[in-house]
Protein backbone atom coordinates (compact mmCIF):
# COMPACT_ATOMS: atom_id res chain seq x y z
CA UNK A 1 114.94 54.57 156.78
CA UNK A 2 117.16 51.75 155.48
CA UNK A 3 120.23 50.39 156.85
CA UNK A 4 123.21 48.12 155.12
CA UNK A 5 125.89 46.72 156.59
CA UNK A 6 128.24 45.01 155.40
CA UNK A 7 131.11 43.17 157.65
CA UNK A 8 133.99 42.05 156.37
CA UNK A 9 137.03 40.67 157.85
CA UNK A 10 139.27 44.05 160.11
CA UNK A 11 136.23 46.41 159.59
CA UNK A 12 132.63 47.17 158.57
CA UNK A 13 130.96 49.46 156.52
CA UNK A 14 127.82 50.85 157.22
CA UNK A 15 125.21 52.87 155.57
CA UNK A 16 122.13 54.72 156.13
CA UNK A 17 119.30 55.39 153.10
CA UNK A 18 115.97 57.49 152.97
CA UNK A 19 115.38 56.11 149.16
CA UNK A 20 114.87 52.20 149.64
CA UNK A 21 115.71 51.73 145.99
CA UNK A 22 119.29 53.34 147.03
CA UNK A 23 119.46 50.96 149.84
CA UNK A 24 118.96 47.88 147.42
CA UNK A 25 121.18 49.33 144.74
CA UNK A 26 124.22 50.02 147.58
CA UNK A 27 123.58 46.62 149.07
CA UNK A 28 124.00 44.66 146.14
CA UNK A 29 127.31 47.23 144.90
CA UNK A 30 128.53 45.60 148.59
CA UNK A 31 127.82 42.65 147.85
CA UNK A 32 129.69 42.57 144.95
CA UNK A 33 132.72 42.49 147.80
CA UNK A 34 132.39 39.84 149.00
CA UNK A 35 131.34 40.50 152.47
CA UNK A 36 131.39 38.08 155.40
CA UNK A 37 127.86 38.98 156.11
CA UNK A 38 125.34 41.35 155.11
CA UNK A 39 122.83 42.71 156.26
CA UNK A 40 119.87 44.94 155.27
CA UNK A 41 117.81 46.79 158.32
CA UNK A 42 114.69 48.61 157.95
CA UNK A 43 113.17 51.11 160.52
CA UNK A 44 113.82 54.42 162.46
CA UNK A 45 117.19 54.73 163.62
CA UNK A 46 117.97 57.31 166.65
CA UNK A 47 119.12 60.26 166.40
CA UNK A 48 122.39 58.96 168.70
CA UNK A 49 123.14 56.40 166.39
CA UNK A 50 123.04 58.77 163.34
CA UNK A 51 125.58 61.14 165.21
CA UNK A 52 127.88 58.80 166.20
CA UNK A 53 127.93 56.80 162.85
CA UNK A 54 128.67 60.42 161.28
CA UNK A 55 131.18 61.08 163.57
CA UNK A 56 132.98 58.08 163.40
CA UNK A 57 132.74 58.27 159.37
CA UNK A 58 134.82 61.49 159.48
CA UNK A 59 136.81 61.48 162.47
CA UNK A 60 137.99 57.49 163.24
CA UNK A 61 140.68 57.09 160.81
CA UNK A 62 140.07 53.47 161.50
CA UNK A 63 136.80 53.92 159.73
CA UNK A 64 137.00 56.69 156.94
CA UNK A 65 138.88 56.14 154.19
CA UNK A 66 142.39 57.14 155.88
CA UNK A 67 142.12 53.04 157.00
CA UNK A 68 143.82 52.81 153.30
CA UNK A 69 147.19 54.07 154.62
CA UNK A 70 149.16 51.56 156.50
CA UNK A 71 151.16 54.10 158.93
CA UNK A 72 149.56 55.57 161.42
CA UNK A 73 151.31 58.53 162.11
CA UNK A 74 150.73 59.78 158.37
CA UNK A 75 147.22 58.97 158.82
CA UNK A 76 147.09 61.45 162.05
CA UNK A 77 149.35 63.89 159.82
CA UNK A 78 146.46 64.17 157.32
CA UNK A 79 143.99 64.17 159.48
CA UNK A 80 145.77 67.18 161.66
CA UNK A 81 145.99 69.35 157.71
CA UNK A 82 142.26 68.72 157.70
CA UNK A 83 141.36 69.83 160.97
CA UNK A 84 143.55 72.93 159.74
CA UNK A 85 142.16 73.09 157.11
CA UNK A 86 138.89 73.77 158.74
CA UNK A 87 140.00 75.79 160.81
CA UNK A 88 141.14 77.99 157.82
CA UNK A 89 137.86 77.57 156.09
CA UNK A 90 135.73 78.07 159.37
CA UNK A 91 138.11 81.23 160.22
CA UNK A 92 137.51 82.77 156.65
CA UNK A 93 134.08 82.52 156.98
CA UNK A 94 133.37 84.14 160.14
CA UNK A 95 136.06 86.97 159.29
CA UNK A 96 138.55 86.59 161.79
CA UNK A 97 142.10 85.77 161.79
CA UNK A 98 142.20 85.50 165.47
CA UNK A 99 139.91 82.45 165.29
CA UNK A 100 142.22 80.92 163.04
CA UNK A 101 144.81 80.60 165.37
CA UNK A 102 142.91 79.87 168.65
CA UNK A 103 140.99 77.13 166.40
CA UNK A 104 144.46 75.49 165.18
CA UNK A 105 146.18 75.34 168.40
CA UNK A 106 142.81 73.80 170.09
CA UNK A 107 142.60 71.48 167.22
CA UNK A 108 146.32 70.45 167.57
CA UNK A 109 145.69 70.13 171.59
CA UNK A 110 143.02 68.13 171.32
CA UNK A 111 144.02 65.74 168.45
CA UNK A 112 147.45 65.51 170.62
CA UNK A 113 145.54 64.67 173.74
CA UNK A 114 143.72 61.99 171.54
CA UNK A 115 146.97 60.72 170.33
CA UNK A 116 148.59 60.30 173.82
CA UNK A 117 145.47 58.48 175.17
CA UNK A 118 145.17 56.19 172.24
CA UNK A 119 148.99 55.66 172.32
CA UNK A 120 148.87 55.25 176.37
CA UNK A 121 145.94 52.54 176.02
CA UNK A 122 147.66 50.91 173.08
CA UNK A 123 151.07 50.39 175.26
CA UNK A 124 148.80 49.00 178.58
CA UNK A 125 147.44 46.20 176.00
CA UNK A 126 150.63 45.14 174.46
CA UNK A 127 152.77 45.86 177.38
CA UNK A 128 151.03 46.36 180.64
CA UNK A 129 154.42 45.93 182.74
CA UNK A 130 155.55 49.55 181.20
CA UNK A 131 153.73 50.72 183.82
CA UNK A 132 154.73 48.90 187.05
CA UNK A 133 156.98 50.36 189.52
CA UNK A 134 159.18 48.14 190.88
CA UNK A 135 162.69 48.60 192.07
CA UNK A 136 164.29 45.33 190.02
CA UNK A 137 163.51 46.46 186.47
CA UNK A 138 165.42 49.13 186.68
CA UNK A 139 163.30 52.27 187.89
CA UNK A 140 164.18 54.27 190.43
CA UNK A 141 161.33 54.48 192.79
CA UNK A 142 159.63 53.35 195.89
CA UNK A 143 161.23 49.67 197.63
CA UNK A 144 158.25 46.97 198.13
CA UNK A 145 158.05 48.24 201.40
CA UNK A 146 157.37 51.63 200.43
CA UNK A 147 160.15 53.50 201.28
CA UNK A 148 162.83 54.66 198.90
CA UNK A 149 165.97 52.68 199.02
């Protein structure tokens, strides 16, 4: 198996090949980009790595091709029709409309939960005194001695 990678500046792209002429022929189409660096990897890769390269390719809109569109709540829009979308198509398949549904809301759940985290983490890096709870900025709560004024 063949790896490329090529890093540029705010991401990389990476690619796995069985066919080492369809390594050669992707690296030098990414080279033609300009990359930073590049980089060309032969060798058995895990079956971990393979997973979580796939998973990332489809599901981290930082990574697939949703990266292209600069809001991010329209990129978590479209990526909540596809999940739907699945759902739909997954549903259909198996014959049951009841699936749909359950699927949908567990999809919507889930991709909220992800959305709250990621929005949670994003607000303790940019503003990490959002979260303290003291008495002079405002918030009612517990006195610095630990009783409630």
């Amino acid at each position: 198996m063949y790896r490329v990678t090529a890093y540029f500046n705010s991401y990389k792209v990476s690619k796995i090949f069985k066919n080492f002429y369809d390594a050669i022929d992707y690296k030098d189409n990414a080279d033609a980009h300009y990359p930073n660096k590049l980089t060309f990897e032969t060798g058995v890769f895990s079956m971990k790595e393979i997973i979580y390269d796939s998973w990332n390719g489809v599901m981290n809109m930082n990574v697939n091709p949703l990266r292209h569109i600069p809001d991010t709540n329209v990129r978590h829009m479209v990526l909540q029709v596809l999940a739907w979308m699945w759902c739909i198509v997954f549903s259909m398949y198996i014959g049951s409309w009841f699936v749909m549904g359950v699927s949908m809301v567990a999809h919507a759940l889930l991709l909220a939960a992800i959305v709250i985290t990621v929005s949670t983490f994003e607000v303790a890096r940019t503003n990490p005194t959002f979260f303290t709870n003291r008495v002079d900025n405002g918030i009612n709560s517990r006195a610095f001695g630990g009783e409630h004024e």
